[in-house]
PDB file of N, CA and C in Angstrom:
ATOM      1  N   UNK A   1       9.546  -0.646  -9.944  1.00  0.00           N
ATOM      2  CA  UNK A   1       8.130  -0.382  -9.830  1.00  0.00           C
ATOM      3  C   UNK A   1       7.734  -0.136  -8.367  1.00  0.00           C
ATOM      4  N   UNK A   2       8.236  -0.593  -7.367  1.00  0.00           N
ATOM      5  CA  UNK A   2       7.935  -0.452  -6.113  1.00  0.00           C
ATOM      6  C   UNK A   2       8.075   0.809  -5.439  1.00  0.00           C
ATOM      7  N   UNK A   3       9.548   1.285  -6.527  1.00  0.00           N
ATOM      8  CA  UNK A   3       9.754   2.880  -5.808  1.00  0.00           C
ATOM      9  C   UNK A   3       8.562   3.343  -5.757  1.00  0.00           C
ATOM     10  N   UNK A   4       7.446   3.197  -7.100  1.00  0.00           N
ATOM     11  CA  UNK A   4       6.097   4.348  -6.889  1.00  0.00           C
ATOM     12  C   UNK A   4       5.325   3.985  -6.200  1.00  0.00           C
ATOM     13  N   UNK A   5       5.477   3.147  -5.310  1.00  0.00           N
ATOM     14  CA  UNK A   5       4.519   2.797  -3.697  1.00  0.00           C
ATOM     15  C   UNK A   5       5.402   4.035  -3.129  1.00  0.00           C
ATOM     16  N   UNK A   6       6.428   4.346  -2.779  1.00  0.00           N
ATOM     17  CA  UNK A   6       6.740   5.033  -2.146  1.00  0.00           C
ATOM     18  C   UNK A   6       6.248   6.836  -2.057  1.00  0.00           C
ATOM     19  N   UNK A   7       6.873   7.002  -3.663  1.00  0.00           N
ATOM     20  CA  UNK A   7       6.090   8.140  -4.236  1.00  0.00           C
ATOM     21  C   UNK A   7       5.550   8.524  -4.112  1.00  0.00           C
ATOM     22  N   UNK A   8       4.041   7.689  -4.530  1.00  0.00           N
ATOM     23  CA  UNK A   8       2.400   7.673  -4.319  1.00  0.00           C
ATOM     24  C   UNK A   8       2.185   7.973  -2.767  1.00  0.00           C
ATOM     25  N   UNK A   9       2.554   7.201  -2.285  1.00  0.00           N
ATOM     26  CA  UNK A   9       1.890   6.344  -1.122  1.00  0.00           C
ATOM     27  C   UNK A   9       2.307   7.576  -0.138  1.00  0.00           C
ATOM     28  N   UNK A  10       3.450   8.259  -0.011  1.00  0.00           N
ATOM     29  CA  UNK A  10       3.905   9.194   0.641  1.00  0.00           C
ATOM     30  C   UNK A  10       2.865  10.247   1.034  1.00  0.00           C
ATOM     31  N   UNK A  11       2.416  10.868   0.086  1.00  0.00           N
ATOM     32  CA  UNK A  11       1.395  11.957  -0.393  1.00  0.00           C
ATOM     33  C   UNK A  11       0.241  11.528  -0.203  1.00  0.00           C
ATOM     34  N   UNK A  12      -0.282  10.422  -0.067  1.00  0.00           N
ATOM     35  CA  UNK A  12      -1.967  10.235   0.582  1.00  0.00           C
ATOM     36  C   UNK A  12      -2.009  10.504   1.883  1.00  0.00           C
ATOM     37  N   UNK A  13      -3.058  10.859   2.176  1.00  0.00           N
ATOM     38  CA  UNK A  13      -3.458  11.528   3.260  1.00  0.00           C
ATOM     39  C   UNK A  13      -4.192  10.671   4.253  1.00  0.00           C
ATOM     40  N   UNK A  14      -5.131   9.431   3.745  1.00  0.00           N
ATOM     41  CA  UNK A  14      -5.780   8.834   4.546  1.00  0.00           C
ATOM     42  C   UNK A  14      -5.089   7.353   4.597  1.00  0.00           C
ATOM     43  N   UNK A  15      -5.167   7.053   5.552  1.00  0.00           N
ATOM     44  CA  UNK A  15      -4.059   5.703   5.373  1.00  0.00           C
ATOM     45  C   UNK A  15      -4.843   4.055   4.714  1.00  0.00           C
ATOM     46  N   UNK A  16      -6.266   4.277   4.650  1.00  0.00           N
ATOM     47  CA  UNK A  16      -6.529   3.413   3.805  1.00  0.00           C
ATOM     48  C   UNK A  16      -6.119   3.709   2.850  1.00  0.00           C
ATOM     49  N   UNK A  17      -5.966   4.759   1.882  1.00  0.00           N
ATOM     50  CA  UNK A  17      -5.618   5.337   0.570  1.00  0.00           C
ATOM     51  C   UNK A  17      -4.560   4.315   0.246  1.00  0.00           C
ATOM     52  N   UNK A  18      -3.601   4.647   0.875  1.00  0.00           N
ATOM     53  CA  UNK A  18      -2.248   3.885   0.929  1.00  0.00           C
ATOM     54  C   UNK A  18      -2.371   2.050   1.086  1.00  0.00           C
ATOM     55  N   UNK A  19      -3.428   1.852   1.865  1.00  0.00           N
ATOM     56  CA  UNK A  19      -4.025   0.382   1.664  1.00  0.00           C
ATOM     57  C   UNK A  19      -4.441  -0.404   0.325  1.00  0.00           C
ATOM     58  N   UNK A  20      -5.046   0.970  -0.136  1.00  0.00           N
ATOM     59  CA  UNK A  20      -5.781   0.394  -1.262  1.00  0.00           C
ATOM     60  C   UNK A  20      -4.996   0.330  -2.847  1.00  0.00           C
ATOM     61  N   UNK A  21      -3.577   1.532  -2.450  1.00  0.00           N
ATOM     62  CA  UNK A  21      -2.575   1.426  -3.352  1.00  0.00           C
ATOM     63  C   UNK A  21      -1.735   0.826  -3.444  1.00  0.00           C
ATOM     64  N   UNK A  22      -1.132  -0.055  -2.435  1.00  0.00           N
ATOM     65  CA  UNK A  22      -0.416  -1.302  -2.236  1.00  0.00           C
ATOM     66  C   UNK A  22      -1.672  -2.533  -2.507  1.00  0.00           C
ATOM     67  N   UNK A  23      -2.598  -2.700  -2.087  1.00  0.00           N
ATOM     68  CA  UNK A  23      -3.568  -3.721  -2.863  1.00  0.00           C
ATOM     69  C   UNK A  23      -3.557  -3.697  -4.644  1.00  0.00           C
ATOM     70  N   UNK A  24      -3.827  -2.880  -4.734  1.00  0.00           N
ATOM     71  CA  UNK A  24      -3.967  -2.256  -5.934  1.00  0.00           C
ATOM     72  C   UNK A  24      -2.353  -3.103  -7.144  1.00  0.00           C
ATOM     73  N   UNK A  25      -1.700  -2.580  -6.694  1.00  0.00           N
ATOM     74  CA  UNK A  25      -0.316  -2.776  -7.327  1.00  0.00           C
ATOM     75  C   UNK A  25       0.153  -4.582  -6.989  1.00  0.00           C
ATOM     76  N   UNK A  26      -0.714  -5.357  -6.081  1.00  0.00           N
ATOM     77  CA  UNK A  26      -0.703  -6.617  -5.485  1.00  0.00           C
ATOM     78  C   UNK A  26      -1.837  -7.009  -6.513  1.00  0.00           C
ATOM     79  N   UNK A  27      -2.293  -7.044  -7.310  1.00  0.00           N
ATOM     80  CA  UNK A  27      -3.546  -7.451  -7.875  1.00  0.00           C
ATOM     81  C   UNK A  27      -3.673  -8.827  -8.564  1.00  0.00           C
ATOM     82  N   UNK A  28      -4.944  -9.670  -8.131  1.00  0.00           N
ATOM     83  CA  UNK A  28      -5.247 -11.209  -8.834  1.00  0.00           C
ATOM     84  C   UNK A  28      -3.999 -10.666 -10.152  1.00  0.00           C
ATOM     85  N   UNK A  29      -4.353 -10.176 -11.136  1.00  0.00           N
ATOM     86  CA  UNK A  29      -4.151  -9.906 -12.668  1.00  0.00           C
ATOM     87  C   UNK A  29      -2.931  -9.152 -12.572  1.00  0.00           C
ATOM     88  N   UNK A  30      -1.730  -9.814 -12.590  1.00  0.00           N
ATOM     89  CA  UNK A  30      -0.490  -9.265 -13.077  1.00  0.00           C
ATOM     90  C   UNK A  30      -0.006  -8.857 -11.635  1.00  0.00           C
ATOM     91  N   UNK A  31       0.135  -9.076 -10.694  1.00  0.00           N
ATOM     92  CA  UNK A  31       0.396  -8.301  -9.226  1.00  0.00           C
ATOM     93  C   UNK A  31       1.988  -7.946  -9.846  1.00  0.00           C
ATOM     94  N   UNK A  32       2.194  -6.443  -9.318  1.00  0.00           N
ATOM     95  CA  UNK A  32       3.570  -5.743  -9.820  1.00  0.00           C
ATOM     96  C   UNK A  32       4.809  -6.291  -8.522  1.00  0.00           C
ATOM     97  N   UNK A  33       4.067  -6.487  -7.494  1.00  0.00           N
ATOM     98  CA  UNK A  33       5.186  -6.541  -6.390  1.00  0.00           C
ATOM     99  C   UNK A  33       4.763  -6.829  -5.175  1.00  0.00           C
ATOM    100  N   UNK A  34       4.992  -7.768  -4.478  1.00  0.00           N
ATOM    101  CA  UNK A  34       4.876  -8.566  -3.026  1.00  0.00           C
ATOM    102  C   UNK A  34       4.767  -7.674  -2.266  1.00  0.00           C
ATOM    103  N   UNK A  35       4.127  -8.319  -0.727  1.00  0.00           N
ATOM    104  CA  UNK A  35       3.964  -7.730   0.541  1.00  0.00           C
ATOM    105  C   UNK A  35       5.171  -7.463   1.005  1.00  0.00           C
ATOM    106  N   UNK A  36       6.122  -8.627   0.806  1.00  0.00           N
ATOM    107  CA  UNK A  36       7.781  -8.765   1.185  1.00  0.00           C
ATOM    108  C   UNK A  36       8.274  -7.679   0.314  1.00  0.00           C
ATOM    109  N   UNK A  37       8.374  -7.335  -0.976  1.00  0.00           N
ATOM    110  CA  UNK A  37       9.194  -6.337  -1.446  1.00  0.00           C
ATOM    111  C   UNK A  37       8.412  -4.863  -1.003  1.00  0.00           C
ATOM    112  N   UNK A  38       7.604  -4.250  -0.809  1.00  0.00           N
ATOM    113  CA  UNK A  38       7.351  -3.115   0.064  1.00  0.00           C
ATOM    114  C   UNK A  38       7.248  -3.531   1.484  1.00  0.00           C
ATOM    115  N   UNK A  39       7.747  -3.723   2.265  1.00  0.00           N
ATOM    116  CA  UNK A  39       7.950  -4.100   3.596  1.00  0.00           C
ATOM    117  C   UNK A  39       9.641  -3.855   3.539  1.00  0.00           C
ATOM    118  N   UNK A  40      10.195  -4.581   2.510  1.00  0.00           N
ATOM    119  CA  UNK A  40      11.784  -4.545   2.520  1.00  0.00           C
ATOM    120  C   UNK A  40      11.963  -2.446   1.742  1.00  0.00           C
ATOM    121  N   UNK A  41      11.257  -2.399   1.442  1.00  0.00           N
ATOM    122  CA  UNK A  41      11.199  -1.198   0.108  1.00  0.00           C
ATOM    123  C   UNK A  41      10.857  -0.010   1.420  1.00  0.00           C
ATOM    124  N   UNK A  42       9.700  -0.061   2.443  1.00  0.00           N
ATOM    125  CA  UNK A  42       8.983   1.022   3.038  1.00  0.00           C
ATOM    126  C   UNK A  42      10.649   0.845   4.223  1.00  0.00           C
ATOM    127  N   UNK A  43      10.699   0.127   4.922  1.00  0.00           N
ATOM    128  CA  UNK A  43      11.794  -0.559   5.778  1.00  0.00           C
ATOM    129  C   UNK A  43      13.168   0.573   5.550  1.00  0.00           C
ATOM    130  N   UNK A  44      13.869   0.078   3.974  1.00  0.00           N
ATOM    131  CA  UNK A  44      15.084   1.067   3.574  1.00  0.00           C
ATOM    132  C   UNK A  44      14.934   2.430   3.421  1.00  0.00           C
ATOM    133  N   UNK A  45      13.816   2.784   3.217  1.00  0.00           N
ATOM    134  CA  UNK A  45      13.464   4.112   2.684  1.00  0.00           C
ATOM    135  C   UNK A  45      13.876   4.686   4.176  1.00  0.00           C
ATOM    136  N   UNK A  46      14.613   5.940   4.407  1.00  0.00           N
ATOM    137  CA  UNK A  46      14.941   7.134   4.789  1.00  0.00           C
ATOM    138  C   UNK A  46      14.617   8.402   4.467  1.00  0.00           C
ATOM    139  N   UNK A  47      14.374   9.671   5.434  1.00  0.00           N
ATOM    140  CA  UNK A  47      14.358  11.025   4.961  1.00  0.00           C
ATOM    141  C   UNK A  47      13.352  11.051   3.925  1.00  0.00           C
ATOM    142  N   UNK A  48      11.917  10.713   3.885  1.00  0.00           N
ATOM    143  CA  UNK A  48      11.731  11.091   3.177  1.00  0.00           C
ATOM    144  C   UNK A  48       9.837  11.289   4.098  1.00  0.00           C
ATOM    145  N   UNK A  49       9.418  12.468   3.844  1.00  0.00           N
ATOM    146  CA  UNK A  49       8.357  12.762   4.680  1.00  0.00           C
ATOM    147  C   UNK A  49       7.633  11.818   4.223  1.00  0.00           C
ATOM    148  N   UNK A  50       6.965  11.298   5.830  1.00  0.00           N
ATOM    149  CA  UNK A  50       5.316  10.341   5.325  1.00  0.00           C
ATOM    150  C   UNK A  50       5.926   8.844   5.352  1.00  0.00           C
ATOM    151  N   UNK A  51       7.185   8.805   5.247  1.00  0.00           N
ATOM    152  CA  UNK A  51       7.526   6.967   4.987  1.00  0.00           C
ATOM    153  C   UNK A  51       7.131   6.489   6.462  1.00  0.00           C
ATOM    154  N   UNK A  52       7.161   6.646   7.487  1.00  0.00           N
ATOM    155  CA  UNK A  52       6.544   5.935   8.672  1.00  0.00           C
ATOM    156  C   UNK A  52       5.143   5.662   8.306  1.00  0.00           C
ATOM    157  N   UNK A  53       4.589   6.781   8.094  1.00  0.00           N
ATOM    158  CA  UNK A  53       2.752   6.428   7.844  1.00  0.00           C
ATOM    159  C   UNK A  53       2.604   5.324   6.700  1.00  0.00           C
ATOM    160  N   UNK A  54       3.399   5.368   5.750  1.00  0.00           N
ATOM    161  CA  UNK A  54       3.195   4.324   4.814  1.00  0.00           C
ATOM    162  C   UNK A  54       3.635   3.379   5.279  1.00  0.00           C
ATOM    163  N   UNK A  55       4.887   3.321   6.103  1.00  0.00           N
ATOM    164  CA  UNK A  55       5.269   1.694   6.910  1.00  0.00           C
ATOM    165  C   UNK A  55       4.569   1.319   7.706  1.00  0.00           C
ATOM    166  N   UNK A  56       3.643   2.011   8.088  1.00  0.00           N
ATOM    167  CA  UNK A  56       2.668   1.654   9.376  1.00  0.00           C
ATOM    168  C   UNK A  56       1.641   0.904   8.743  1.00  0.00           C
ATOM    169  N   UNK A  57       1.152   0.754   7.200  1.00  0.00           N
ATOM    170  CA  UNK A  57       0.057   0.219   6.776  1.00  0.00           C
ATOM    171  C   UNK A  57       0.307  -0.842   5.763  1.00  0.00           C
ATOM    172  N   UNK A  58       1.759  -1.527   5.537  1.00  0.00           N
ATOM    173  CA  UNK A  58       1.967  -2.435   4.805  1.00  0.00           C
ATOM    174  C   UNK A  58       1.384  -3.709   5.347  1.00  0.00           C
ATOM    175  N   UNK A  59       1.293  -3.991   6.668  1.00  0.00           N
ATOM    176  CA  UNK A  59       0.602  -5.142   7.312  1.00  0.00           C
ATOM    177  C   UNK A  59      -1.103  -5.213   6.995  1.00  0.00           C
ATOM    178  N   UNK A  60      -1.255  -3.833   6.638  1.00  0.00           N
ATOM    179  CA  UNK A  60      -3.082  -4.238   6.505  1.00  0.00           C
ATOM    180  C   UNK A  60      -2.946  -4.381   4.689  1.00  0.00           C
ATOM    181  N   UNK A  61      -2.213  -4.538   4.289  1.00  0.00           N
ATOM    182  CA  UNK A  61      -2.594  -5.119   3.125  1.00  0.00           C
ATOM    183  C   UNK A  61      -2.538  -6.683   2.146  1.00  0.00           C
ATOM    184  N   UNK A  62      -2.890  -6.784   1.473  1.00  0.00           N
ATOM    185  CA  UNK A  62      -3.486  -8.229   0.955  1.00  0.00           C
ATOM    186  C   UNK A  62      -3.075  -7.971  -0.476  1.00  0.00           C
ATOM    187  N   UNK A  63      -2.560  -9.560  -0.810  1.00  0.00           N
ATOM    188  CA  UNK A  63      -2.512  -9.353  -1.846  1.00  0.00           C
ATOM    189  C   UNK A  63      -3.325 -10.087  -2.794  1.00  0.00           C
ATOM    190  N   UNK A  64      -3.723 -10.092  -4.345  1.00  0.00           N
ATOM    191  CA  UNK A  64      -4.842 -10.984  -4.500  1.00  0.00           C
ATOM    192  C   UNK A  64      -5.614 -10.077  -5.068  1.00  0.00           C
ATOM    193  N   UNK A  65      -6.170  -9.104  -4.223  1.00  0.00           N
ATOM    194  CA  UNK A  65      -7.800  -8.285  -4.616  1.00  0.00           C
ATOM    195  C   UNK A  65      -7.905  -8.107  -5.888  1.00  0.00           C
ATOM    196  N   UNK A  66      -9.040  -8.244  -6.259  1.00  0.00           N
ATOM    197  CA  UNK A  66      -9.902  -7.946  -7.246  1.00  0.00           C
ATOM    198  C   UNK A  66     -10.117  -6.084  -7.726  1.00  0.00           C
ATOM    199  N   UNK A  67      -9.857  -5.451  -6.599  1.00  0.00           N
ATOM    200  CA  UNK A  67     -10.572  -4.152  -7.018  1.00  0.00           C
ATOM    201  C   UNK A  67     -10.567  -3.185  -6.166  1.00  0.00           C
ATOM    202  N   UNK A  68     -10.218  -1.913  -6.381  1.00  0.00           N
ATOM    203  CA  UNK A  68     -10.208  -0.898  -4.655  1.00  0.00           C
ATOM    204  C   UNK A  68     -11.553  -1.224  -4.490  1.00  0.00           C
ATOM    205  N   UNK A  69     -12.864  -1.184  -4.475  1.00  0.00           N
ATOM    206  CA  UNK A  69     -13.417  -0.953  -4.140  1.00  0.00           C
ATOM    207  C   UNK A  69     -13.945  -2.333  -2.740  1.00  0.00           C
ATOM    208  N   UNK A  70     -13.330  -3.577  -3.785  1.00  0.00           N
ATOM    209  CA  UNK A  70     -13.177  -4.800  -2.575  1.00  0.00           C
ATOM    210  C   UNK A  70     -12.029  -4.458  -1.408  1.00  0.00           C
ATOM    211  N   UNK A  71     -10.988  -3.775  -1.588  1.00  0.00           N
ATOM    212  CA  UNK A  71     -10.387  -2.877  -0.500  1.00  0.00           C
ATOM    213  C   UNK A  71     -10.850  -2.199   0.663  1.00  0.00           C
ATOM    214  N   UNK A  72     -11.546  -1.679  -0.304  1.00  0.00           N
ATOM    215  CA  UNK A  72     -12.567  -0.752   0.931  1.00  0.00           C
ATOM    216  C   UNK A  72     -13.497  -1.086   1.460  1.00  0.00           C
ATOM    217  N   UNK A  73     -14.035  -2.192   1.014  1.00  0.00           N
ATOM    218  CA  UNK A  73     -15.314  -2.591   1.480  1.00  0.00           C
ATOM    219  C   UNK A  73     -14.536  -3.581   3.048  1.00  0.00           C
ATOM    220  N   UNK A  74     -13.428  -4.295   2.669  1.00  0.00           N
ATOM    221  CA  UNK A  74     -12.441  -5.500   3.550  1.00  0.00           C
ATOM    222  C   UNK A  74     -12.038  -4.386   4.918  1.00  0.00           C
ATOM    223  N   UNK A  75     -11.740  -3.114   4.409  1.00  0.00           N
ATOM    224  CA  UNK A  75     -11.135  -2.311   5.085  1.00  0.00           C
ATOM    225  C   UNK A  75     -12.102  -1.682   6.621  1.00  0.00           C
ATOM    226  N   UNK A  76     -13.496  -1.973   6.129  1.00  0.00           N
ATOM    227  CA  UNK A  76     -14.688  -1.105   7.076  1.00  0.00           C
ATOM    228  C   UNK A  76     -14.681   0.004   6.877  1.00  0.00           C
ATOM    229  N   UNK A  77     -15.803   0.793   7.720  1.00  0.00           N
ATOM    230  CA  UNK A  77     -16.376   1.733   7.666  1.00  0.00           C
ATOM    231  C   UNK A  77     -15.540   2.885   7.808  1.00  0.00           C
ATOM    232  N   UNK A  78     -15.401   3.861   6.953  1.00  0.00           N
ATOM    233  CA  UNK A  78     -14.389   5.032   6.764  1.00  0.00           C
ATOM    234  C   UNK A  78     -14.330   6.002   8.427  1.00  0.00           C
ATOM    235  N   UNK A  79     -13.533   6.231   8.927  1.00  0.00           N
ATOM    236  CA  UNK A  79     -13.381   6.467  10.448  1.00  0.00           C
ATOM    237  C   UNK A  79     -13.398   8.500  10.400  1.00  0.00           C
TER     238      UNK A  79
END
C-alpha cells in the first residue's frame, strides 16, 4: 500500500498536496501506513522523477488527522 504514496505523491504538483496524501493514508480510522514506513519507502525509492520533492515533505506530516481539509487548515495559508 505504501508503494501508492509513491505513485500518487510523485505527480502532485504542490507539495502540500503530497502532505495531505500521506495524512490522508495516516488517518484516526484505519491509518494504512506510518510516518516510519514512507520515510523508509520515499528513502529506497530511486530513479524515479519527483521522489526528492516527495522526500522533502514526509517530515511535515502527521499522523492521526481527521480530514484533508484539517490538513490544510494545520498546513497555513496556501503560498
Amino acid at each position: 500500500m505504501t508503494q501508492t504514496f509513491v505513485h500518487v505523491g510523485v505527480g502532485l504538483r504542490r507539495p502540500d498536496d503530497v502532505v495531505v496524501l500521506g495524512d490522508a493514508m495516516m488517518r484516526r480510522q484505519r491509518p494504512l501506513t506510518t510516518v516510519a514506513e514512507l520515510t523508509d519507502l520515499a528513502g529506497r525509492t530511486r530513479k524515479v522523477k519527483g521522489i526528492t520533492r516527495l522526500r522533502d515533505q514526509v517530515p511535515r506530516m502527521r499522523p492521526g488527522t481527521g480530514s484533508g481539509p484539517e490538513t490544510v487548515t494545520r498546513l497555513g495559508p496556501v503560498a
